[in-house]
Protein backbone atom coordinates (compact mmCIF):
# COMPACT_ATOMS: atom_id res chain seq x y z
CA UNK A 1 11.23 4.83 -0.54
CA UNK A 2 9.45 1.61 -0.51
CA UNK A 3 11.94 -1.59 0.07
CA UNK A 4 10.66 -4.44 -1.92
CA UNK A 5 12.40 -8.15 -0.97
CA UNK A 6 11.49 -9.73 -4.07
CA UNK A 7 12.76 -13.64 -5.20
CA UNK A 8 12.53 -13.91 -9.30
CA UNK A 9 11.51 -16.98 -10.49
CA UNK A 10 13.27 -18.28 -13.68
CA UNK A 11 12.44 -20.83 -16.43
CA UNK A 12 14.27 -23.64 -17.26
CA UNK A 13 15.90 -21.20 -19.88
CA UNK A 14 17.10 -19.24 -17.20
CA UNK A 15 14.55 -16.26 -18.50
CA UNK A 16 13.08 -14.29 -15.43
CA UNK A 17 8.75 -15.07 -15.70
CA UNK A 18 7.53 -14.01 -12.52
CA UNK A 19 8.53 -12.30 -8.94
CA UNK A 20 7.42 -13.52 -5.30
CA UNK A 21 7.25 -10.87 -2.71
CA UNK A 22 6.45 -10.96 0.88
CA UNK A 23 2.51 -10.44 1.55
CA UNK A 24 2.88 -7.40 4.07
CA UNK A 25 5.25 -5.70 0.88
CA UNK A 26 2.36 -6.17 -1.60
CA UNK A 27 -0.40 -4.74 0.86
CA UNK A 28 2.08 -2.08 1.15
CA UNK A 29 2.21 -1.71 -2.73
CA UNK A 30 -1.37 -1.67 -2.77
CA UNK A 31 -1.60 1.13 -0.74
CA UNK A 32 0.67 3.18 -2.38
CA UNK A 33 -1.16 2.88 -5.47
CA UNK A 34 -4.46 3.56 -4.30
CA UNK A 35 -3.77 6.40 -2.30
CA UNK A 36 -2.15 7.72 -5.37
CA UNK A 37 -5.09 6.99 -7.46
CA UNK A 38 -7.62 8.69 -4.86
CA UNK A 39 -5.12 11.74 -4.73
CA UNK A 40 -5.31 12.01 -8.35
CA UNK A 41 -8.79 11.68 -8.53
CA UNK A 42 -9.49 14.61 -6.14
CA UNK A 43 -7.37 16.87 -8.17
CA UNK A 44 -9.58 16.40 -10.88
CA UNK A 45 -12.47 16.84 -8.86
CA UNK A 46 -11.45 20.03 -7.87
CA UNK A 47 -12.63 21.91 -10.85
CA UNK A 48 -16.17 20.42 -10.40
CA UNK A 49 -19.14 22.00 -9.58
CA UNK A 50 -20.10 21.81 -5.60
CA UNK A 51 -23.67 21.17 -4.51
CA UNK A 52 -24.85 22.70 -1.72
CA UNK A 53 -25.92 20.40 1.38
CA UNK A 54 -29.42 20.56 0.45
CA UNK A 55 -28.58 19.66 -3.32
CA UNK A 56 -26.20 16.88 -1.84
CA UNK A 57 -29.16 15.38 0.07
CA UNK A 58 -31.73 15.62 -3.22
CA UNK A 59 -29.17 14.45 -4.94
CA UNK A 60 -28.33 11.40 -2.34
CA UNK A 61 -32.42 10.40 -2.18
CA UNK A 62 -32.25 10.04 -6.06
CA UNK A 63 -29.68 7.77 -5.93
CA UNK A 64 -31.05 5.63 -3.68
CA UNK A 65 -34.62 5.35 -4.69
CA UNK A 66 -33.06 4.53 -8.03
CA UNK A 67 -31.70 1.50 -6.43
CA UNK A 68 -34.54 0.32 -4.41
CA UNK A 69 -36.65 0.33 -7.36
């Protein structure tokens, strides 16, 4: 699992209102969560209909005459 060195930083109350974490940790974190989101997002792709390469390609020109225009 993941270590996190994290410093909490109190109020003058003594009531926790924020966390400090090394940089290279939160990269780390950042990481985590997007390959997580990208793994998720493939699983739900699974189910969707394939184009063929030829399909892919029409498809692909569309796209980007859309955006030159």
């Amino acid at each position: 699992m993941l270590e996190i060195h994290k410093n909490i930083i109190l109020d003058e109350n003594q009531k926790p209102i924020a966390v400090q974490i090394p940089i290279k940790e939160f990269e780390r974190m950042e990481e985590v969560i997007e390959n997580y989101g990208l793994a998720r997002l493939m699983d739900e792709a699974a189910d969707d209909e394939q184009l063929s390469v030829q399909e892919a390609k029409h498809f692909y020109r569309s796209l980007k005459k859309d955006v030159e225009s």
